[in-house]
N, C-alpha and C. Protein backbone atom coordinates (compact mmCIF):
# COMPACT_ATOMS: atom_id res chain seq x y z
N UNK A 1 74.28 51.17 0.12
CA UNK A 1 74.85 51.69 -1.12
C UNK A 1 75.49 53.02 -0.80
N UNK A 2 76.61 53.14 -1.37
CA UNK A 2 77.36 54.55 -1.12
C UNK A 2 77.86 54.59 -2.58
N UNK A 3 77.15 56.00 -2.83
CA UNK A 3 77.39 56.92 -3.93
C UNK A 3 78.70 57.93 -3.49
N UNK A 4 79.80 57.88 -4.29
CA UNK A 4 80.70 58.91 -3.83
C UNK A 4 81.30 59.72 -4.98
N UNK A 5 81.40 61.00 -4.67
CA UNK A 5 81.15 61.92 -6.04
C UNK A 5 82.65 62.49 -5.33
N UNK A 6 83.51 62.38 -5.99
CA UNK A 6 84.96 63.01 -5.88
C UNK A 6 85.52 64.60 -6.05
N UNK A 7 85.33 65.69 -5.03
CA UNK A 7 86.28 67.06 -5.35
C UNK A 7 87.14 66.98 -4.92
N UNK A 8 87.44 68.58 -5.09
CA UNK A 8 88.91 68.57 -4.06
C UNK A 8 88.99 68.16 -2.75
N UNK A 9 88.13 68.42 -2.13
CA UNK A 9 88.50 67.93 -0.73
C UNK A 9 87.22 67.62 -0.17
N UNK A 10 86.09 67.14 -1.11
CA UNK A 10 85.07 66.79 -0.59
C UNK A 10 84.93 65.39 -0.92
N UNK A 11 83.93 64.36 -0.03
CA UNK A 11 83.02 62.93 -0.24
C UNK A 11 81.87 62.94 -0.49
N UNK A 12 80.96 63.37 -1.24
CA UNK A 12 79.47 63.35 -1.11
C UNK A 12 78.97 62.34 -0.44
N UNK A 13 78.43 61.55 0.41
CA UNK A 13 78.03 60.28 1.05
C UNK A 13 76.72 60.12 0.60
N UNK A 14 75.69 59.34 0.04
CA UNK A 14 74.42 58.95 0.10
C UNK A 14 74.25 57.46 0.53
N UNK A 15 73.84 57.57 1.71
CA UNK A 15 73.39 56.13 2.47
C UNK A 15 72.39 55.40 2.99
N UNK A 16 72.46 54.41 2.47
CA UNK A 16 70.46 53.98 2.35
C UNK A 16 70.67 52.78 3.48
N UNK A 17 69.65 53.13 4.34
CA UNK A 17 69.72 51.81 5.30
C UNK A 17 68.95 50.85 5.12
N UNK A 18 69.87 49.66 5.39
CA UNK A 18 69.04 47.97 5.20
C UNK A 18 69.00 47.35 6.37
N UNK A 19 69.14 47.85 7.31
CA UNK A 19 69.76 47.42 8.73
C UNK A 19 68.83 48.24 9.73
N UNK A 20 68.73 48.07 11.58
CA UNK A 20 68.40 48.33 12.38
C UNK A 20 69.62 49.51 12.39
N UNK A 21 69.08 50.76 13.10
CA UNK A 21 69.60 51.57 13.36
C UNK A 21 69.40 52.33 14.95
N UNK A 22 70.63 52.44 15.71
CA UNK A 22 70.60 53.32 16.73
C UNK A 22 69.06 54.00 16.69
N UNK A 23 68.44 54.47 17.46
CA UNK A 23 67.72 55.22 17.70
C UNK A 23 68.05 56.52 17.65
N UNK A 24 69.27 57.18 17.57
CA UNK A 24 69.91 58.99 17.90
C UNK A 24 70.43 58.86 16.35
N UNK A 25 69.61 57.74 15.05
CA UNK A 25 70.51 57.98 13.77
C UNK A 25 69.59 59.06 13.23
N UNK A 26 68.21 58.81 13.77
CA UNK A 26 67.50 59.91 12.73
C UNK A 26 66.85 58.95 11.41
N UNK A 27 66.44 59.84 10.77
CA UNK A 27 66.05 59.55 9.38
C UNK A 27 67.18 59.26 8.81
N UNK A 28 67.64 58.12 8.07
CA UNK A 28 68.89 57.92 7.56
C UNK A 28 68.63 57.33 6.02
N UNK A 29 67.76 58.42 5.25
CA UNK A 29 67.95 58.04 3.75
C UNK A 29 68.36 59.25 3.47
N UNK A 30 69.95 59.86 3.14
CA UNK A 30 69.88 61.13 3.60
C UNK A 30 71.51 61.69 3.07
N UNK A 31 71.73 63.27 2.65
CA UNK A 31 73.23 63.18 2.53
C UNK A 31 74.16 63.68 3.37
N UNK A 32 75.32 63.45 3.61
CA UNK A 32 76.23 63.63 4.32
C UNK A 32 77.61 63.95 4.02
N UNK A 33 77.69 65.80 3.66
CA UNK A 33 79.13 65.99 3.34
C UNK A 33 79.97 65.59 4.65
N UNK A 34 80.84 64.93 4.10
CA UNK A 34 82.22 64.52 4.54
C UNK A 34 83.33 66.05 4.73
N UNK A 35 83.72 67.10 5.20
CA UNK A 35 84.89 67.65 5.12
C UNK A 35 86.06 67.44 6.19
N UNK A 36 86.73 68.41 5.58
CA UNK A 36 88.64 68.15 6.75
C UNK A 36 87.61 68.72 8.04
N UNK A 37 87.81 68.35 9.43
CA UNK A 37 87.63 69.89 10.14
C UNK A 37 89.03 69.79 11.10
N UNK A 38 89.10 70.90 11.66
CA UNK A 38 90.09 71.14 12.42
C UNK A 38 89.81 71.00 13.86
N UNK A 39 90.74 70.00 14.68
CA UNK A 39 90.82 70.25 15.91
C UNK A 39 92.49 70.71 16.30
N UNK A 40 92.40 71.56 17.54
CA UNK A 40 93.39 71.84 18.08
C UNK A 40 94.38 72.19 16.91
N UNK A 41 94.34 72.99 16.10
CA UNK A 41 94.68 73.70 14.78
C UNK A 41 95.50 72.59 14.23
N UNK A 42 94.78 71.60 13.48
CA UNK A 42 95.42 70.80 13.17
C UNK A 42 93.91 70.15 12.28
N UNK A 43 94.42 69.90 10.70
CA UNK A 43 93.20 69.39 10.04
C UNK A 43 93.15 67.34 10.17
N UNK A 44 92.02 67.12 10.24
CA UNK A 44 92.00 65.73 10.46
C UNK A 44 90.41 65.26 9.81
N UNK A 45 90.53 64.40 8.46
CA UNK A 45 89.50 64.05 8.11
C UNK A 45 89.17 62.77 8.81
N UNK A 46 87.57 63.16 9.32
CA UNK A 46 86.45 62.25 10.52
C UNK A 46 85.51 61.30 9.69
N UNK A 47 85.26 60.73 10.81
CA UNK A 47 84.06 60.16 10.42
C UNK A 47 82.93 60.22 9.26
N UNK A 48 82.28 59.93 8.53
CA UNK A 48 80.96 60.57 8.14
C UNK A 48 79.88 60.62 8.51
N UNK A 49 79.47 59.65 9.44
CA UNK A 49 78.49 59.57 10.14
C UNK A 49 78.75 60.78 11.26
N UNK A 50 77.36 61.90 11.33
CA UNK A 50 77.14 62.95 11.77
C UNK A 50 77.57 62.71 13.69
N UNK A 51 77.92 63.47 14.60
CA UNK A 51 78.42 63.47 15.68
C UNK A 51 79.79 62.51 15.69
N UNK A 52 80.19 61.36 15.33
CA UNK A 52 81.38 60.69 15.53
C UNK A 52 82.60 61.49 15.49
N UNK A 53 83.27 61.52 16.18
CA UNK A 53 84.58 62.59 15.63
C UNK A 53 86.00 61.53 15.12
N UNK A 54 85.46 60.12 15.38
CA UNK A 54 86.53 59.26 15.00
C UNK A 54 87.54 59.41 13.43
N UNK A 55 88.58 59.17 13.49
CA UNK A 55 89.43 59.35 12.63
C UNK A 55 89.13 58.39 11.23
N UNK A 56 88.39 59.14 10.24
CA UNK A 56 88.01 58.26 8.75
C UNK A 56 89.30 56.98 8.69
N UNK A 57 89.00 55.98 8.58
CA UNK A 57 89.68 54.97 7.95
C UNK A 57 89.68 54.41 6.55
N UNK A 58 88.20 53.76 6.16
CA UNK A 58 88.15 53.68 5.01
C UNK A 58 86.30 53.95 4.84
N UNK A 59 86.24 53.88 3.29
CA UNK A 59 85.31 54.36 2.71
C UNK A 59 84.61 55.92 3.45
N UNK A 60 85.36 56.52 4.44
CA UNK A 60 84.75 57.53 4.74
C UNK A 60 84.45 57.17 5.78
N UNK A 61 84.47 56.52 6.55
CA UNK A 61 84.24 56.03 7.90
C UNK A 61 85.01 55.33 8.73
N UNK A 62 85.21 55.55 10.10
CA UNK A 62 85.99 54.80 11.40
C UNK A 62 85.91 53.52 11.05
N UNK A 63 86.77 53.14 11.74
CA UNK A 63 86.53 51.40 12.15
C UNK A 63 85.08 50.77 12.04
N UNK A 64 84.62 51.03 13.46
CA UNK A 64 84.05 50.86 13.86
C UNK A 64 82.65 50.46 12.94
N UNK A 65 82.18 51.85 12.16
CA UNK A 65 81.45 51.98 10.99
C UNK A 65 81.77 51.62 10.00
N UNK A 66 82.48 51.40 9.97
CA UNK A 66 82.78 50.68 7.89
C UNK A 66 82.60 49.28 8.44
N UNK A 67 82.97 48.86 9.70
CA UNK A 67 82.54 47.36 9.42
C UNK A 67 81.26 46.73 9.89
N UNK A 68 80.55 47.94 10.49
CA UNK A 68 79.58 47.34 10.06
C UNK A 68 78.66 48.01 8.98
N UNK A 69 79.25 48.65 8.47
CA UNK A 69 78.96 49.08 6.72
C UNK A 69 78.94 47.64 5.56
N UNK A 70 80.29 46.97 5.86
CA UNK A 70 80.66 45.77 5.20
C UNK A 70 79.38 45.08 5.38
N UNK A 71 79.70 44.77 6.72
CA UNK A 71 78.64 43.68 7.03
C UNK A 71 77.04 43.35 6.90
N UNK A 72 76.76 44.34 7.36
CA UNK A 72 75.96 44.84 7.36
C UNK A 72 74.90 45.93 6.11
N UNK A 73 75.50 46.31 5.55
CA UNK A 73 74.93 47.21 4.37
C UNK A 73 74.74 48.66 4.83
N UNK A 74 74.97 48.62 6.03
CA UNK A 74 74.18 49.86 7.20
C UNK A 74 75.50 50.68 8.53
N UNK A 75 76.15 51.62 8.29
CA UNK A 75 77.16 51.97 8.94
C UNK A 75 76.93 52.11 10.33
N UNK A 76 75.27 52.42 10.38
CA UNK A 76 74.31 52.73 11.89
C UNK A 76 74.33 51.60 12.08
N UNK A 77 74.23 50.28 11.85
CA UNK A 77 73.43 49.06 12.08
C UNK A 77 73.29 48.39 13.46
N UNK A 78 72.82 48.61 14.56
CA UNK A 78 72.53 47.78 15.34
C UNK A 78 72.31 46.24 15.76
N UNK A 79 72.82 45.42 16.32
CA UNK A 79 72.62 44.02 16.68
C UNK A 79 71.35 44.10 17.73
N UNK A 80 71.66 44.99 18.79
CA UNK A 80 70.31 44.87 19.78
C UNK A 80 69.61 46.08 19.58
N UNK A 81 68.23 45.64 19.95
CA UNK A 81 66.86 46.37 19.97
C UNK A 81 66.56 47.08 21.22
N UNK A 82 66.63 48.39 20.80
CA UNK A 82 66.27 49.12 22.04
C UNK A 82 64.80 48.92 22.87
N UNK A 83 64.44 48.35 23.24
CA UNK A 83 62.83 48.51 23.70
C UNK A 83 61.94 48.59 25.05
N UNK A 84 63.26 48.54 25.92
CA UNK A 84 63.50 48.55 27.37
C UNK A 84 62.40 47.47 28.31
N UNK A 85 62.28 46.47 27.56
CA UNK A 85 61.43 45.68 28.56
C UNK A 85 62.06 44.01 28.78
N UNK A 86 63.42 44.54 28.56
CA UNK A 86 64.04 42.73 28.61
C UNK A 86 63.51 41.89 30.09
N UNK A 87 62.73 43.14 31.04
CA UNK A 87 62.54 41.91 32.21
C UNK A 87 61.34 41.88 32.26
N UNK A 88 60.82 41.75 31.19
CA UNK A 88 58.93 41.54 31.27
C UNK A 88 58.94 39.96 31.24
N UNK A 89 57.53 39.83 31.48
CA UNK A 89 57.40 38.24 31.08
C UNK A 89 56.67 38.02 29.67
N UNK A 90 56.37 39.21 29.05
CA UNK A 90 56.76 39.02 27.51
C UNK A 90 57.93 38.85 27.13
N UNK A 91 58.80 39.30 27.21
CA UNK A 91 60.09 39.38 26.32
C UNK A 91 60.56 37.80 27.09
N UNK A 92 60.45 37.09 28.11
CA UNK A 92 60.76 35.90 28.40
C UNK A 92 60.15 35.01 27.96
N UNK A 93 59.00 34.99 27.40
CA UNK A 93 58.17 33.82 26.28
C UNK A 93 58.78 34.08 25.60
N UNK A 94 59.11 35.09 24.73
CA UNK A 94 59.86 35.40 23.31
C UNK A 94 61.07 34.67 23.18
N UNK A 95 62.00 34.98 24.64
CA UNK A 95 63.34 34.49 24.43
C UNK A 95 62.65 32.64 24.64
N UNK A 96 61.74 31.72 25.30
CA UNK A 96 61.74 30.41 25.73
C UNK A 96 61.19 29.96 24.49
N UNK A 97 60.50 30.91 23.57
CA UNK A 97 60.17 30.23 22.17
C UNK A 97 61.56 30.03 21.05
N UNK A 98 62.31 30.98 21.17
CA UNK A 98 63.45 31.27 20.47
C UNK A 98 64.30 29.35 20.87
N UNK A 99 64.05 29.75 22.07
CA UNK A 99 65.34 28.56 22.58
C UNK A 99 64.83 26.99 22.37
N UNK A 100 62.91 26.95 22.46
CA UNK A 100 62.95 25.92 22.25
C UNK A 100 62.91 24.99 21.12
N UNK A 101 62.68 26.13 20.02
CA UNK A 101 62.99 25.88 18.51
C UNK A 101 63.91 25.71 17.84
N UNK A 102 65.06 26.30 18.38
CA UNK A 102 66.53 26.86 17.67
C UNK A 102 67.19 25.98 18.65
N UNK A 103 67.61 25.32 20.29
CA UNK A 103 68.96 25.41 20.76
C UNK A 103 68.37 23.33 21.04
N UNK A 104 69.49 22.67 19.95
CA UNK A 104 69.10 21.02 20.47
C UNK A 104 69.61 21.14 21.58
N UNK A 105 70.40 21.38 22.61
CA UNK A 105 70.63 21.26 23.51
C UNK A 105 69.36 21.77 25.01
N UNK A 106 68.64 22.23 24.54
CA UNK A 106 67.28 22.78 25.30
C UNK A 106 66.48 21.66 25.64
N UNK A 107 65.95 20.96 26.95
CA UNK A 107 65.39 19.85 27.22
C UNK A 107 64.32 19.68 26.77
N UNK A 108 63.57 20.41 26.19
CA UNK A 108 62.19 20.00 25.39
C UNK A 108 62.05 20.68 23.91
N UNK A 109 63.20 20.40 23.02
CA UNK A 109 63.72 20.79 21.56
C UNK A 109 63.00 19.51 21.08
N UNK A 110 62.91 18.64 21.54
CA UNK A 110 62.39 16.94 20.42
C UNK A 110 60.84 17.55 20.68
N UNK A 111 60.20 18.47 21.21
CA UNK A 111 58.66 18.78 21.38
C UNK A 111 58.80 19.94 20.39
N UNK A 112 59.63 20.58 20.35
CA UNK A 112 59.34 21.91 19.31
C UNK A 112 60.54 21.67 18.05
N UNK A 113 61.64 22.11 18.06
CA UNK A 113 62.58 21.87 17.14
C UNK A 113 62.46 21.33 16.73
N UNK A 114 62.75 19.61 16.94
CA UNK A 114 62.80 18.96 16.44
C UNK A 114 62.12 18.03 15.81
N UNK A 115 60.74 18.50 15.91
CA UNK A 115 59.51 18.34 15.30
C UNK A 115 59.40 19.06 14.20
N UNK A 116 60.40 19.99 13.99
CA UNK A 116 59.95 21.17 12.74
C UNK A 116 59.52 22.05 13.03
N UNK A 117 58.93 22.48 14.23
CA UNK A 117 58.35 23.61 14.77
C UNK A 117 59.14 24.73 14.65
N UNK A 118 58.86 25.98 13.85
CA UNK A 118 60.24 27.27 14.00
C UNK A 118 59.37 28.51 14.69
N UNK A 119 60.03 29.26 14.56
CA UNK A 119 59.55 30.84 15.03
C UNK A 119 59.62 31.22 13.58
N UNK A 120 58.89 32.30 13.56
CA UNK A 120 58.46 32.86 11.67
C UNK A 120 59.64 33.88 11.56
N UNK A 121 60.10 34.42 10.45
CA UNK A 121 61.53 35.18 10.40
C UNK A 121 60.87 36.36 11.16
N UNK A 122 59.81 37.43 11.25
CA UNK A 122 59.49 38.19 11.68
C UNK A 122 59.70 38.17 13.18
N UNK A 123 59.41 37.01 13.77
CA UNK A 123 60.08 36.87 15.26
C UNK A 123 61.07 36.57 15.45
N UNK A 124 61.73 36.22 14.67
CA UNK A 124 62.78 35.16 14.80
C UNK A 124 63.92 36.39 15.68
N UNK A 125 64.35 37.39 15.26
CA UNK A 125 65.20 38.39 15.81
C UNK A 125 65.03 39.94 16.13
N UNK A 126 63.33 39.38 16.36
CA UNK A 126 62.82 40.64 16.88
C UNK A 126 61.48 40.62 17.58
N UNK A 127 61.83 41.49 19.21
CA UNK A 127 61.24 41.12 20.19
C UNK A 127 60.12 41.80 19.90
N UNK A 128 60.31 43.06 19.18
CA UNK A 128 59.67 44.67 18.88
C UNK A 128 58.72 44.37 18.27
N UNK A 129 58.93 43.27 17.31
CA UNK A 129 58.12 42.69 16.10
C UNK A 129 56.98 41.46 16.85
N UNK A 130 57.38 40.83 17.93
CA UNK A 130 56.49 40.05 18.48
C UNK A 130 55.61 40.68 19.61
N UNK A 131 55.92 41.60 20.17
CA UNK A 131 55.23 42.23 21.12
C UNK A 131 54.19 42.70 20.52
N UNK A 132 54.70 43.94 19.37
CA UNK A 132 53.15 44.57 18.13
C UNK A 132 52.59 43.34 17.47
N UNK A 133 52.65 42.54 17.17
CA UNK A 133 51.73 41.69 16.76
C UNK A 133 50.78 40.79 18.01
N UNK A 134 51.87 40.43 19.31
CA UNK A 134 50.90 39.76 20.39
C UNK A 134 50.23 40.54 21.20
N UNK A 135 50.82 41.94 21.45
CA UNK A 135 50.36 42.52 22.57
C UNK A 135 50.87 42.13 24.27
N UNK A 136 50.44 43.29 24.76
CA UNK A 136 50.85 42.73 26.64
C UNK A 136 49.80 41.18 26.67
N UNK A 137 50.24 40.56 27.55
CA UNK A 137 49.90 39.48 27.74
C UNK A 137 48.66 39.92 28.70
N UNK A 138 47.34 39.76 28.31
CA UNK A 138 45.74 39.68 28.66
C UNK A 138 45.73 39.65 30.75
N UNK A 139 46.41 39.07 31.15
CA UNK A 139 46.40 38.44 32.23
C UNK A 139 47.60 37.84 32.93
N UNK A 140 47.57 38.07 34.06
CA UNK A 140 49.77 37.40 34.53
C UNK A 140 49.71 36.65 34.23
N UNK A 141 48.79 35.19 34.28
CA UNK A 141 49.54 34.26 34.64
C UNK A 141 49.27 33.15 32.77
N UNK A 142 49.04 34.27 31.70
CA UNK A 142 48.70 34.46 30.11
C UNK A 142 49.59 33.40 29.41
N UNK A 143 49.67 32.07 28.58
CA UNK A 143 51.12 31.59 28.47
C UNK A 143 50.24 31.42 26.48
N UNK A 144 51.72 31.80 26.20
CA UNK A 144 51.21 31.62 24.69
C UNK A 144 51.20 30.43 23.95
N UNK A 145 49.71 30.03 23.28
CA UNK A 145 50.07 28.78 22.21
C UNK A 145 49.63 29.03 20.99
N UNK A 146 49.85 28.04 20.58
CA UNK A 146 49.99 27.98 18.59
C UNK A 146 48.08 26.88 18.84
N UNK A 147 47.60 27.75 18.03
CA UNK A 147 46.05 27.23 17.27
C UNK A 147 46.48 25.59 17.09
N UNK A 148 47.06 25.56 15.91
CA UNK A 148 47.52 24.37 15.08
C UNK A 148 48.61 23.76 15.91
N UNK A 149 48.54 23.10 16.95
CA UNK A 149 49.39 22.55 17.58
C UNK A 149 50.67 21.70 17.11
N UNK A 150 51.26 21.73 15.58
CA UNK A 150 51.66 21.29 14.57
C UNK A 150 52.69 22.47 13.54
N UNK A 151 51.76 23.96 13.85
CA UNK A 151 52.03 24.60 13.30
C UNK A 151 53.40 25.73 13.77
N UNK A 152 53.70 26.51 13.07
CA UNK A 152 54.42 27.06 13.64
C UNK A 152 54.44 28.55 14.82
N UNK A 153 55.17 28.93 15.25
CA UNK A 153 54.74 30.52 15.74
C UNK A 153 54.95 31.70 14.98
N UNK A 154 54.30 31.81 14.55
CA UNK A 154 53.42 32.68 13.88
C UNK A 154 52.43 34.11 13.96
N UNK A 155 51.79 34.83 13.82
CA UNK A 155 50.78 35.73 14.27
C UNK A 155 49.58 35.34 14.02
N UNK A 156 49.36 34.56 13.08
CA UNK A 156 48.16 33.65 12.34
C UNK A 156 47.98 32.81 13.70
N UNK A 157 49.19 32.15 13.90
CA UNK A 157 48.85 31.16 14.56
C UNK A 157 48.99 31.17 16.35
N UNK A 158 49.25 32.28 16.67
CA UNK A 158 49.18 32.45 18.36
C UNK A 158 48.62 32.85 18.73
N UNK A 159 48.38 32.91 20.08
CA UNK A 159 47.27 33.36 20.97
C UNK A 159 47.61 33.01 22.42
N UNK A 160 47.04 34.00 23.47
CA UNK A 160 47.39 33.89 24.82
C UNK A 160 46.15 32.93 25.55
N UNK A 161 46.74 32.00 26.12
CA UNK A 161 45.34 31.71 26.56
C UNK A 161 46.14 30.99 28.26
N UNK A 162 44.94 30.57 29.14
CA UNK A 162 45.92 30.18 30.52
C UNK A 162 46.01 28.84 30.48
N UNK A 163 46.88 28.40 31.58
CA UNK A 163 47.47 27.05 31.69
C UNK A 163 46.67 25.81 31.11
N UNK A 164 45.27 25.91 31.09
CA UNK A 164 44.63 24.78 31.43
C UNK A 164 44.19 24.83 29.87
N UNK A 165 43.89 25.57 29.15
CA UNK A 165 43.50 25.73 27.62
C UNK A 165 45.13 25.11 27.00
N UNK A 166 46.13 25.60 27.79
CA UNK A 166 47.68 25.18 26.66
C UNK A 166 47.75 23.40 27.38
N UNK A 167 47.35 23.37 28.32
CA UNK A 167 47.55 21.87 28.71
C UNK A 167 46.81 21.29 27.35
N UNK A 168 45.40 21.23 27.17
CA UNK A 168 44.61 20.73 26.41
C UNK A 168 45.02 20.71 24.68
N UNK A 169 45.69 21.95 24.93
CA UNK A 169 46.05 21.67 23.02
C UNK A 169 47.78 21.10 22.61
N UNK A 170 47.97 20.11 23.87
CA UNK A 170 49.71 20.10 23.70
C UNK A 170 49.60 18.91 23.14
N UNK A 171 50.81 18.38 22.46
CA UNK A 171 50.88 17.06 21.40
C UNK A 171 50.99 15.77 22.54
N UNK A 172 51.21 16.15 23.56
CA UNK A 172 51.22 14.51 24.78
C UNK A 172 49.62 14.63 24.48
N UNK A 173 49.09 15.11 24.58
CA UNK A 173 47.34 15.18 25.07
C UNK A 173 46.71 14.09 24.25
N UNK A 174 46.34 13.24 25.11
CA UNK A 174 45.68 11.76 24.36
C UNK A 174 44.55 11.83 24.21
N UNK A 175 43.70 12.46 25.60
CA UNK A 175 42.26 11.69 25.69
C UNK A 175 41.15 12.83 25.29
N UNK A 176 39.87 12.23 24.68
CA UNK A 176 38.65 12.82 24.97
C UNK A 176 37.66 12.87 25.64
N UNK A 177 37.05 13.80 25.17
CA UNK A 177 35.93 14.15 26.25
C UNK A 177 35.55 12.92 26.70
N UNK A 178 35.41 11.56 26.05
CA UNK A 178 34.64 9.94 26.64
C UNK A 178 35.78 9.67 27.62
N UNK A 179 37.39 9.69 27.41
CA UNK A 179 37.98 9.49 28.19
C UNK A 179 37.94 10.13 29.63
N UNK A 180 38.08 11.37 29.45
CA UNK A 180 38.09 12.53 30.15
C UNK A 180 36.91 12.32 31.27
N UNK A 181 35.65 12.03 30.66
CA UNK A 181 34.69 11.78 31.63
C UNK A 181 34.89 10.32 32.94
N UNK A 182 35.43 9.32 32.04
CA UNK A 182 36.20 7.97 32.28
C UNK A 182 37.02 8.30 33.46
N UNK A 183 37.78 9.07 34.02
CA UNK A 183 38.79 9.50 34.22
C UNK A 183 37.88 9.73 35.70
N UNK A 184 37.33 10.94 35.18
CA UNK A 184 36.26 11.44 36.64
C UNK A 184 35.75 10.40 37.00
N UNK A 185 34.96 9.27 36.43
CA UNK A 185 33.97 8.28 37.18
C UNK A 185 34.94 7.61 38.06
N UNK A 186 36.12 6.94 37.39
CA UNK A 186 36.92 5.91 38.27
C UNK A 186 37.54 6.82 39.62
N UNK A 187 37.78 8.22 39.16
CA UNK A 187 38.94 8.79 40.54
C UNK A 187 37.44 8.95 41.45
N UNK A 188 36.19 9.52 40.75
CA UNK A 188 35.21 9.52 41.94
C UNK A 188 34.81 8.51 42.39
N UNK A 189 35.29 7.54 42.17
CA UNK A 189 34.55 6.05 42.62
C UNK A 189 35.36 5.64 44.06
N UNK A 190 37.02 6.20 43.87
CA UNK A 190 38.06 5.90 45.04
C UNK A 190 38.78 5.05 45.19
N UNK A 191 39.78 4.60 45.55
CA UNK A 191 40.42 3.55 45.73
C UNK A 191 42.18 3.75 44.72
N UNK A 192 41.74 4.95 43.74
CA UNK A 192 43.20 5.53 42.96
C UNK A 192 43.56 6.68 42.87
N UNK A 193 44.79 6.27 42.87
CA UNK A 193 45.72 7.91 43.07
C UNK A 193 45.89 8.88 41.49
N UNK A 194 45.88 9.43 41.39
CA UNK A 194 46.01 10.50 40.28
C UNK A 194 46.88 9.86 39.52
N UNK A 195 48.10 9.55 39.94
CA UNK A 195 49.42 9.62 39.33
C UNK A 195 49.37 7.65 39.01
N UNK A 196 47.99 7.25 39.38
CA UNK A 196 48.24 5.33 38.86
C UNK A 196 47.07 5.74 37.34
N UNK A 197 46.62 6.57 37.60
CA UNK A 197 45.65 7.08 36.34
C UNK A 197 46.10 7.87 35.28
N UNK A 198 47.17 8.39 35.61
CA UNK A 198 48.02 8.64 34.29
C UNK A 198 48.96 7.83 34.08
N UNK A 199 49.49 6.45 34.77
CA UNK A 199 50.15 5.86 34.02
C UNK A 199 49.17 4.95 32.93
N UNK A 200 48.20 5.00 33.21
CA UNK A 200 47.12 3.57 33.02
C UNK A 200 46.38 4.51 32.17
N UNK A 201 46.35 5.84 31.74
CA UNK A 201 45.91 6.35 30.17
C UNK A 201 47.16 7.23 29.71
N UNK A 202 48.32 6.63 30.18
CA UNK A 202 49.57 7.34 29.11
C UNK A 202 49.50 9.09 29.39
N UNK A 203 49.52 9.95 30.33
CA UNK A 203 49.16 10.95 30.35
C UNK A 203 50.18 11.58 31.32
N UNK A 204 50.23 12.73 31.83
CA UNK A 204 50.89 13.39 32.93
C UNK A 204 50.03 13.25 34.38
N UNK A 205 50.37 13.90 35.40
CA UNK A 205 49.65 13.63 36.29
C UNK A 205 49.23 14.63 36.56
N UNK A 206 49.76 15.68 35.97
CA UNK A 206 48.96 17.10 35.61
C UNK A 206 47.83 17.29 35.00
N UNK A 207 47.65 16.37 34.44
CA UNK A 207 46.53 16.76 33.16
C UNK A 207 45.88 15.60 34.17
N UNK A 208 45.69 14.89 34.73
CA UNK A 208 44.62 13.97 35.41
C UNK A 208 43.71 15.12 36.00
N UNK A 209 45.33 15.84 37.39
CA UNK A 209 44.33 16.38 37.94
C UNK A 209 43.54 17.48 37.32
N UNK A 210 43.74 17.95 35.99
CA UNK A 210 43.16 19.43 35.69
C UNK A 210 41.82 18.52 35.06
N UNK A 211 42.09 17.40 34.51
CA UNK A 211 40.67 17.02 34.41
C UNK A 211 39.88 16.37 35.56
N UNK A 212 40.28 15.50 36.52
CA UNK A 212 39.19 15.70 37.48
C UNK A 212 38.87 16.38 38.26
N UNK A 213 39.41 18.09 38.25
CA UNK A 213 38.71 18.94 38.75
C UNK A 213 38.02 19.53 38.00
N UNK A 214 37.99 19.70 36.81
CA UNK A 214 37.20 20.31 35.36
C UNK A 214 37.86 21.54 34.93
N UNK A 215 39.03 21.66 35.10
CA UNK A 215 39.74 22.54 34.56
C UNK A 215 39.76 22.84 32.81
N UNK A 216 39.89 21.50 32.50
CA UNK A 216 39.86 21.04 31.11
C UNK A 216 38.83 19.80 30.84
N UNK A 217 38.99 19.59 29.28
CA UNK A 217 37.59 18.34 29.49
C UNK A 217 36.23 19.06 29.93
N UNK A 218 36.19 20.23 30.08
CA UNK A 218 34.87 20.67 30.97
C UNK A 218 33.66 19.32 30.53
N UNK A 219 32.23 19.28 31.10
CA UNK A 219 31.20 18.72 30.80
C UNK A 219 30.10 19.35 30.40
C-alpha cells in the first residue's frame, strides 16, 4: 500500500511489506520522504527506496522497484532467500521433495505427485521455513519421511530417521513381521538368491536384503 500525500515538491511514501525483503531493507513498515537531490549541479528526482540513486520512473520509484511493487505488493521484494546453505544436504532433501511432488516429468512423481502427495505452502517456497521447523539433519547419512506414509510433508508429519526405518514405511512395502520372518527361514535354509525372493513376494531386492540381515522386520 502506498499512501501519497502531495506538496510542492514533496512524496510522502508509507510502505507496508507483503513480500520477502533484501536483507540491507531494514525494518520496512516505515516513512520515506521522496525529495529532488542534486547531482553534479543538476536536480534529478530518485528513487524512493533509501540508498538507490536510480532515476524515479513511476509511482516514486525506478524500474526496477515499481515492478516489483506491481507485482509483488513489496518494492524490496525478493524471489531468493538468503540463507547461505544451498550446498548442504538439507537444502537438497528440500529441493528432491519440491521436485518429487511438483515436476511430472521427475521419475518417481506417480510415488509422490501423483498420488496427491504435496509439500505444505509453508515449505513449498521456503527453504528457511523448512530447515526451522526440521532442524540439521540428526546424523549424515539422516533421510526424511512422512509418519503417515499417505500423508503429506508437513511438520506434523516429518521426521528424520535412517535408510532402513524409510525403507519400512514406503508404499511398495508389502510384508509383515510373519512374512518377514518367512523370508529369513527360506534364505537361511539355502539354495535362493535374494533377488528370486523378491520376485516371489513382490518386493525390491533391497528390502530382502535389509530384512534378512535384520535391518528392518527386527525379531
Amino acid at each position: 500500500m502506498i499512501i501519497v500525500n502531495l506538496t510542492k515538491n514533496k512524496k510522502q511514501f508509507i510502505m507496508l511489506n507483503v513480500g520477502r525483503r533484501h536483507p540491507g531493507a531494514g525494518s520496512y513498515l516505515s516513512a520515506h520522504t521522496d525529495e529532488n537531490r542534486r547531482y553534479g549541479g543538476m536536480s534529478m528526482r530518485i528513487c524512493a527506496i533509501p540508498d538507490c540513486k536510480k532515476k524515479q520512473e513511476a509511482g516514486g520509484f525506478c524500474l526496477k522497484h515499481y515492478a516489483r511493487f506491481k507485482r509483488h505488493g513489496d518494492p524490496l521484494y525478493e524471489s531468493r532467500e538468503y540463507h547461505g546453505m544451498s550446498d548442504s544436504s538439507e537444502y537438497r532433501i528440500w529441493r528432491s521433495i519440491q521436485v518429487r511432488c511438483n515436476n511430472k516429468n521427475q521419475v518417481n512423481y506417480y510415488k509422490y505427485g501423483k498420488r496427491g502427495i504435496t509439500v505444505c505452502e509453508r515449505w513449498l517456497n521456503s527453504f528457511s521455513a523448512f530447515y526451522e521447523d526440521m532442524g540439521p539433519k540428526p546424523f549424515p547419512r539422516a533421510q526424511i519421511d512422512r509418519i503417515n506414509n499417505d500423508g503429506d510433508y508437513t511438520p506434523q508429519n516429518c521426521h528424520w530417521v535412517n535408510n532402513a526405518q524409510n525403507c519400512q514405511n514406503r508404499s511398495n512395502n508389502k510384508l509383515t513381521m510373519k512374512t518377514a520372518e518367512l523370508i529369513r527361514k527360506v534364505y537361511k535354509a539355502g539354495g535362493i538368491l535374494q533377488r528370486e525372493l523378491a520376485i516371489i513376494y513382490g518386493v525390491s531386492r533391497e528390502l530382502v536384503s535389509d530384512v534378512v540381515t535384520q535391518r528392518v522386520w527386527k525379531n
